[in-house]
C-alpha atoms as a PDB file:
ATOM      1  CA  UNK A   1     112.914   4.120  12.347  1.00  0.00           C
ATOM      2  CA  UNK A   2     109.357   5.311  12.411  1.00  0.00           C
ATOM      3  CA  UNK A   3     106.891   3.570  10.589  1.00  0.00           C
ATOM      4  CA  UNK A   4     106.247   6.415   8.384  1.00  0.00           C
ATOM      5  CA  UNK A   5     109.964   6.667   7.656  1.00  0.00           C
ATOM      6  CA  UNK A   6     110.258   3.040   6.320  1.00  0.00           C
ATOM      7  CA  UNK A   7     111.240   2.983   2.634  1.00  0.00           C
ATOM      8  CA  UNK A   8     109.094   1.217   0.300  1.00  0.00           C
ATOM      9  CA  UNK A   9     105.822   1.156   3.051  1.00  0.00           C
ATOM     10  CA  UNK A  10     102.811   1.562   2.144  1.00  0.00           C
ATOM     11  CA  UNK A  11     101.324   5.703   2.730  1.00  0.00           C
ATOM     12  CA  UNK A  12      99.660   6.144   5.912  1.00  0.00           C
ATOM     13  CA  UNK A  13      95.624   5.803   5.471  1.00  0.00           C
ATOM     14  CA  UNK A  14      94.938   9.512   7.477  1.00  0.00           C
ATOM     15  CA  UNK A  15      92.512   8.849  10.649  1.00  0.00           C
ATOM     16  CA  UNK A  16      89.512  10.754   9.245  1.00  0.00           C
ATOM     17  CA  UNK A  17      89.360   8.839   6.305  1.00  0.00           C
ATOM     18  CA  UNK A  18      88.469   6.045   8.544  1.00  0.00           C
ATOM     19  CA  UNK A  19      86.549   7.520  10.773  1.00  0.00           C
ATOM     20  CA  UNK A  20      84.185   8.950   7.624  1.00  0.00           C
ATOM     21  CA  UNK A  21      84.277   5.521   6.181  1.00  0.00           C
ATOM     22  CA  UNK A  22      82.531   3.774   9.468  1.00  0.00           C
ATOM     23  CA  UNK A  23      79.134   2.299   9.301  1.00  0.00           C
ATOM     24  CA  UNK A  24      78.563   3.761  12.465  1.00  0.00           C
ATOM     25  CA  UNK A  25      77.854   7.427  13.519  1.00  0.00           C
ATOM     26  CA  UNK A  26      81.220   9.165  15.046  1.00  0.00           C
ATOM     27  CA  UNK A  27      80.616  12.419  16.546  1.00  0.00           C
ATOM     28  CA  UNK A  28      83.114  14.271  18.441  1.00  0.00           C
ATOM     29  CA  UNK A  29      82.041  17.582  20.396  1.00  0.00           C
ATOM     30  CA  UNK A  30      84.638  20.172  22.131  1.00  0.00           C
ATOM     31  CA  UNK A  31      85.514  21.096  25.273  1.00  0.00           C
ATOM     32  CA  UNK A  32      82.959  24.193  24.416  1.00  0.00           C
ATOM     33  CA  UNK A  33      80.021  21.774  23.298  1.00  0.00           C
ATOM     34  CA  UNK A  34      80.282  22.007  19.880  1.00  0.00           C
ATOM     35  CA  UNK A  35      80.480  19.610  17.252  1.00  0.00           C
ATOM     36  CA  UNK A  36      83.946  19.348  15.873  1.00  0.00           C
ATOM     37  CA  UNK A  37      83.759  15.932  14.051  1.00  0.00           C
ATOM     38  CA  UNK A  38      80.747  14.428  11.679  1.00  0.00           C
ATOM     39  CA  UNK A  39      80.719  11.356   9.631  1.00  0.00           C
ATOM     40  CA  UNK A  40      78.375  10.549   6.566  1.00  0.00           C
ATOM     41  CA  UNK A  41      76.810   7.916   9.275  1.00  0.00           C
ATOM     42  CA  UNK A  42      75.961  10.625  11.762  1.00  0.00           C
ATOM     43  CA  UNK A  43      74.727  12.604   8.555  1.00  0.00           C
ATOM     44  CA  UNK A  44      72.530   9.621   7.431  1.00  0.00           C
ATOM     45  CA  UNK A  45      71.208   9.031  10.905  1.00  0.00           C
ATOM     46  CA  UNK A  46      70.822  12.577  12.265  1.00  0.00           C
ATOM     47  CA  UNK A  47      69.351  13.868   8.750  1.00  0.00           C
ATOM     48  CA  UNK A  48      72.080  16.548   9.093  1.00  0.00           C
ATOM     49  CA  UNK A  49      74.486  17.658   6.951  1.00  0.00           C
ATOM     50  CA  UNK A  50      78.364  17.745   8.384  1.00  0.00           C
ATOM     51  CA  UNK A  51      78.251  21.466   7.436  1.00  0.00           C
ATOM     52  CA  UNK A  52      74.985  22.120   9.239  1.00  0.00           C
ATOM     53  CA  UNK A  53      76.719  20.211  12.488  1.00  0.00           C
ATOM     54  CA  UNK A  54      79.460  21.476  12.593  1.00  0.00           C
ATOM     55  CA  UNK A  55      80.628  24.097  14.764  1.00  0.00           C
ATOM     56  CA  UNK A  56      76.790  23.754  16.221  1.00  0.00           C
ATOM     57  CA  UNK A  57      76.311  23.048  20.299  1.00  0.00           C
ATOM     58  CA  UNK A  58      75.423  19.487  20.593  1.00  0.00           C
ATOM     59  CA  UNK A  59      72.946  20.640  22.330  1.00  0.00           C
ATOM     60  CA  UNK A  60      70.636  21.689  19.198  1.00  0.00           C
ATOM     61  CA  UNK A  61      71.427  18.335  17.224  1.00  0.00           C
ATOM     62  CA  UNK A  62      70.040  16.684  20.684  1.00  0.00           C
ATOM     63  CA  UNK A  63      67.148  18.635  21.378  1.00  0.00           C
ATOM     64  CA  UNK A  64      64.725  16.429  21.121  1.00  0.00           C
ATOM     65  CA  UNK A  65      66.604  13.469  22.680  1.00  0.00           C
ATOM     66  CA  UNK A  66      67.612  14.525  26.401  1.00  0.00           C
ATOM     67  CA  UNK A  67      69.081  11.734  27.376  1.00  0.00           C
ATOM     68  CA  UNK A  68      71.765  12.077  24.531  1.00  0.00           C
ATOM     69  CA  UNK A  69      72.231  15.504  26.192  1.00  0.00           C
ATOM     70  CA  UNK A  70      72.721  13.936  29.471  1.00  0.00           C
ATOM     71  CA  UNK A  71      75.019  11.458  28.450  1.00  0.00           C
ATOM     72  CA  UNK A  72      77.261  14.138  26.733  1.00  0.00           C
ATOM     73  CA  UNK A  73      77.594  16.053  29.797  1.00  0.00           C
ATOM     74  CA  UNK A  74      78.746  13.243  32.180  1.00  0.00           C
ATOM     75  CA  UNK A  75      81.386  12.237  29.802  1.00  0.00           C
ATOM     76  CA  UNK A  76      83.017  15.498  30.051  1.00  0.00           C
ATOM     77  CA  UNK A  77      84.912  17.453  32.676  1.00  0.00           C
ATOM     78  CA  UNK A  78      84.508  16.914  35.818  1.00  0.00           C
ATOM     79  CA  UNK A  79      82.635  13.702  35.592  1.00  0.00           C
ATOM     80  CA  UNK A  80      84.325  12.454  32.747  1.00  0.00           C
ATOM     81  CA  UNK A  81      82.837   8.845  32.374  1.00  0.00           C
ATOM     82  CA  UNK A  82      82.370   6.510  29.401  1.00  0.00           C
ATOM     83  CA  UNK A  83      79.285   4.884  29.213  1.00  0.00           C
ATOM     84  CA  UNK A  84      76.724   2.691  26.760  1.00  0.00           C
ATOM     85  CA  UNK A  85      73.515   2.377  26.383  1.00  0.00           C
ATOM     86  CA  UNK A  86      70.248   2.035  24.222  1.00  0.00           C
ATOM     87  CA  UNK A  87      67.653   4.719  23.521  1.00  0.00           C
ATOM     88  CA  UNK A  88      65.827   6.301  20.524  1.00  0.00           C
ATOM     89  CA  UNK A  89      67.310   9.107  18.686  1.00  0.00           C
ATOM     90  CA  UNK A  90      64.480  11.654  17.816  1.00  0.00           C
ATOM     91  CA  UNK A  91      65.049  13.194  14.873  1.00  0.00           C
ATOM     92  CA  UNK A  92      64.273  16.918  13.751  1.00  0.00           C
ATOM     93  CA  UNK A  93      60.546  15.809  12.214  1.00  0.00           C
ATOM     94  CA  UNK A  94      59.828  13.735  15.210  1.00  0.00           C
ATOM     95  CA  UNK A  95      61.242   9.692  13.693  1.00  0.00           C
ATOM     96  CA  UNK A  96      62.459   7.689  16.487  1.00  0.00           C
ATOM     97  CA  UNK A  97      65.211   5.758  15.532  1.00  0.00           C
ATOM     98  CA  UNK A  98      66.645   3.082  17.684  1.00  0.00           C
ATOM     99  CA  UNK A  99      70.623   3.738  18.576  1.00  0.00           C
ATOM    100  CA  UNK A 100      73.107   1.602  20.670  1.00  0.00           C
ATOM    101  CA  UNK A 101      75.586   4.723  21.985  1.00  0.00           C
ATOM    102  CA  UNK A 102      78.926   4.372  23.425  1.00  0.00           C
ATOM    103  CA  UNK A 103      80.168   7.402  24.751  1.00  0.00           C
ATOM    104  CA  UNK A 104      83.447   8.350  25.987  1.00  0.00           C
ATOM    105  CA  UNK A 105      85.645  11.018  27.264  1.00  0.00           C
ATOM    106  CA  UNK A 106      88.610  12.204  24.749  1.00  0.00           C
ATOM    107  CA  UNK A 107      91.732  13.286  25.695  1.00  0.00           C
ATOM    108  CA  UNK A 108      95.390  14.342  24.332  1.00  0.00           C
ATOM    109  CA  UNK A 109      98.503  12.268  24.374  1.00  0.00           C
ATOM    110  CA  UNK A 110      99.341  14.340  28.071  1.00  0.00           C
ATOM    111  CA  UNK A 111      95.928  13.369  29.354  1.00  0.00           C
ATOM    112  CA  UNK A 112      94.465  16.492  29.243  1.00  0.00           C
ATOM    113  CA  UNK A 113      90.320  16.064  28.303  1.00  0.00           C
ATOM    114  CA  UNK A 114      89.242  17.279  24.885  1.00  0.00           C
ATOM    115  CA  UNK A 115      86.127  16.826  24.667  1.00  0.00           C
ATOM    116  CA  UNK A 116      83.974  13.656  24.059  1.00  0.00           C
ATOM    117  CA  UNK A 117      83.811  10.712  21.126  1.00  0.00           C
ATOM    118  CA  UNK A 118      79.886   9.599  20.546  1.00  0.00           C
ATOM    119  CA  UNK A 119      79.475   6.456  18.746  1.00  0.00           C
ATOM    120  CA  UNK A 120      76.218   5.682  17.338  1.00  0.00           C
ATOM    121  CA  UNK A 121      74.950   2.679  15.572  1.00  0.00           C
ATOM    122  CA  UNK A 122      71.178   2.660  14.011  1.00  0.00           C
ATOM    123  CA  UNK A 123      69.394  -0.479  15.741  1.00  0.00           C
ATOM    124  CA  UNK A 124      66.393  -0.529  13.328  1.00  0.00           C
ATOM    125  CA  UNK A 125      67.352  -3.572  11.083  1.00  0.00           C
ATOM    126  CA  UNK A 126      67.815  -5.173  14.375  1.00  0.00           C
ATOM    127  CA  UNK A 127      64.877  -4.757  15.752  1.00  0.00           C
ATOM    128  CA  UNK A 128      63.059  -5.773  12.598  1.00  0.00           C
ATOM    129  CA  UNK A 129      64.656  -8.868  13.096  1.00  0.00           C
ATOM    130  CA  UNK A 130      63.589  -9.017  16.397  1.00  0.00           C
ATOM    131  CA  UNK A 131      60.108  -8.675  16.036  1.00  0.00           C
ATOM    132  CA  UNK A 132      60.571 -10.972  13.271  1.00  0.00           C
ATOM    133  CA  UNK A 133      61.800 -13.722  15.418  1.00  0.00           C
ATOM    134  CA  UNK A 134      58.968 -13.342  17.780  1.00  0.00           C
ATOM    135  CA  UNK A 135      56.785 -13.288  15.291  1.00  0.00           C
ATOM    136  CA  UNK A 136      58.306 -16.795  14.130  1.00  0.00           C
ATOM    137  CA  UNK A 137      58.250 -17.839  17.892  1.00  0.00           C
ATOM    138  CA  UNK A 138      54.382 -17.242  17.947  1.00  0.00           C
ATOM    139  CA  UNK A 139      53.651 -18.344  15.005  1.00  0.00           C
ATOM    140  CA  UNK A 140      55.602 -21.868  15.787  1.00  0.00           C
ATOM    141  CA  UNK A 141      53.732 -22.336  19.005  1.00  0.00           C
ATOM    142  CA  UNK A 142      50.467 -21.617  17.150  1.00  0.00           C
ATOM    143  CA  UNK A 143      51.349 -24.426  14.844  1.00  0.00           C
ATOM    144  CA  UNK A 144      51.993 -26.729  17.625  1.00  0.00           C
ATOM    145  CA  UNK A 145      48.743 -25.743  19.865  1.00  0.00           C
ATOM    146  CA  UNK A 146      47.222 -26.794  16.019  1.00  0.00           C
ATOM    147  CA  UNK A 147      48.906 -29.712  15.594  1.00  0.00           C
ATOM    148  CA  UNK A 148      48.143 -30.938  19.387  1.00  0.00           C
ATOM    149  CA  UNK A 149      44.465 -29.955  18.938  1.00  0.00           C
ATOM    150  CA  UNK A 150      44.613 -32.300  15.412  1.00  0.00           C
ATOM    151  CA  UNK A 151      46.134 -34.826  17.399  1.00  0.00           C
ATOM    152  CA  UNK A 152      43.597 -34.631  20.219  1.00  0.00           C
ATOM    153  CA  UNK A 153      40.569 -34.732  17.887  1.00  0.00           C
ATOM    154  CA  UNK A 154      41.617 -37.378  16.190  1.00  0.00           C
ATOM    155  CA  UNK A 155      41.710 -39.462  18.709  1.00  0.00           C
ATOM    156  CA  UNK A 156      38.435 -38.070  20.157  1.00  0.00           C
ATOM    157  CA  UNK A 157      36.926 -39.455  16.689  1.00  0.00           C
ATOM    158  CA  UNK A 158      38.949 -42.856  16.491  1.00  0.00           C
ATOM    159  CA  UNK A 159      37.213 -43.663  20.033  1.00  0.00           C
ATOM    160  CA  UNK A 160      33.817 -42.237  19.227  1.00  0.00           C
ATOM    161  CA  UNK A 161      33.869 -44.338  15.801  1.00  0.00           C
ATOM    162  CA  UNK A 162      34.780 -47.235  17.828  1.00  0.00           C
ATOM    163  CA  UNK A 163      31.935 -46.668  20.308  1.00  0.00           C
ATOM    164  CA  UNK A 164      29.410 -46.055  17.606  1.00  0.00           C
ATOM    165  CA  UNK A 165      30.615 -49.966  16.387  1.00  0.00           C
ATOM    166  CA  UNK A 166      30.516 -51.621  19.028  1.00  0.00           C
ATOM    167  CA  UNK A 167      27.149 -49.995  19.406  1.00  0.00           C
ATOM    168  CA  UNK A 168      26.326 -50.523  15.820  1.00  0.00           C
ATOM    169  CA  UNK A 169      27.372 -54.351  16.500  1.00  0.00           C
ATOM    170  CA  UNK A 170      25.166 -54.890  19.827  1.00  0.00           C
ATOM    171  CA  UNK A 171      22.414 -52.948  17.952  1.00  0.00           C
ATOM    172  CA  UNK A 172      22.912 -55.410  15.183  1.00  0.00           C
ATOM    173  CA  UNK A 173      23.572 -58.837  17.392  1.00  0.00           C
ATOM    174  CA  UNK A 174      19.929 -59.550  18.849  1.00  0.00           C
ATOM    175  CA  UNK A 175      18.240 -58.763  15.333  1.00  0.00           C
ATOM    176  CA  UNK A 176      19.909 -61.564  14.046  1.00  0.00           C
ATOM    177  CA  UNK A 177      18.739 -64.186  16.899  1.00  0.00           C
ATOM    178  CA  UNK A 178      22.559 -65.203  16.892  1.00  0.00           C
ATOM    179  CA  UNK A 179      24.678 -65.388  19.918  1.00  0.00           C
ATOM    180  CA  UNK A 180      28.179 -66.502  19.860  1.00  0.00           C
ATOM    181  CA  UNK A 181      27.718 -69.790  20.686  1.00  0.00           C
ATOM    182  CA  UNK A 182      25.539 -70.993  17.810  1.00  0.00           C
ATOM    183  CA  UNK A 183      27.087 -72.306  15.035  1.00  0.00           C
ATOM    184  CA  UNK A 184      26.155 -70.622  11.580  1.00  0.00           C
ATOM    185  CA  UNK A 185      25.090 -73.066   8.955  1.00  0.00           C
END
């Protein structure tokens, strides 16, 4: 018995549900080069409506990122290779957005290619966090330079005080016609 068949199961949640419901962008284009799939994350990301996209060559969502283009075309036919990698997304008033993409060929159940499956996830937060940790890391070190410095001059100042006693005492020793070997009465 097939899953589906089984009495008393739970439905079936249907694949695009899913796919709409990811954090991250899912973008499917044809064998033809045009968009046939469009989450809300690709919407958010792209500033592009799934109607707008939709039925549109990748090649105009892309235009202003090339090597988006570039990975497109070697995951389809006759290269047909997955790949990831990091690069900004450009969007259509000129905001680069930081994107992780995984790219990868799609094909039917008979291995014949459909097209290709783009996943893209928006890096910003991340590299907010990033610059916030080197900021942290510089910041840290500064403090410790400081605190060495602090260290440094205070010992600097303990041995000049010291000098400037024994100094102080020498300076003092002859005025009173003392040496050590008199007795004080």
């Amino acid at each position: 018995m097939r899953r589906d068949e089984k009495k008393g199961s739970e439905p079936e949640i249907p694949w695009e549900n899913i796919l709409t419901s990811l954090e991250e962008s899912v973008i499917v284009v044809d064998l033809n080069g045009k968009i046939c799939f469009f989450n809300q994350a690709a919407e958010a990301l792209t500033d592009t409506s799934s109607s707008q996209a939709l039925q549109q060559p990748y090649a105009r969502l892309f235009g202003r990122t090339p090597w988006l283009i570039d990975m497109v075309k070697k995951s389809q036919s006759p290269q047909q290779s997955g790949s990831r990698t990091e690069g900004d997304f450009v969007k259509s008033w000129g905001r680069q957005v930081p994107v992780s993409l995984t790219i990868s060929p799609l094909h039917d159940q008979h291995g014949r290619s459909l097209g290709s499956i783009l996943l893209l996830r928006d890096l910003t937060r991340r590299r907010e966090l990033e610059e916030d940790l080197k900021r942290s890391d510089r910041l840290a070190m500064l403090g410790n330079n400081f605190l060495e410095l602090l260290a440094v001059t205070r010992s600097r100042t303990r041995w000049a005080e010291s000098k400037v006693l024994l100094n102080c005492s020498a300076a003092l020793w002859p005025a009173t016609h003392l040496s050590p070997s008199t007795p004080i009465s």
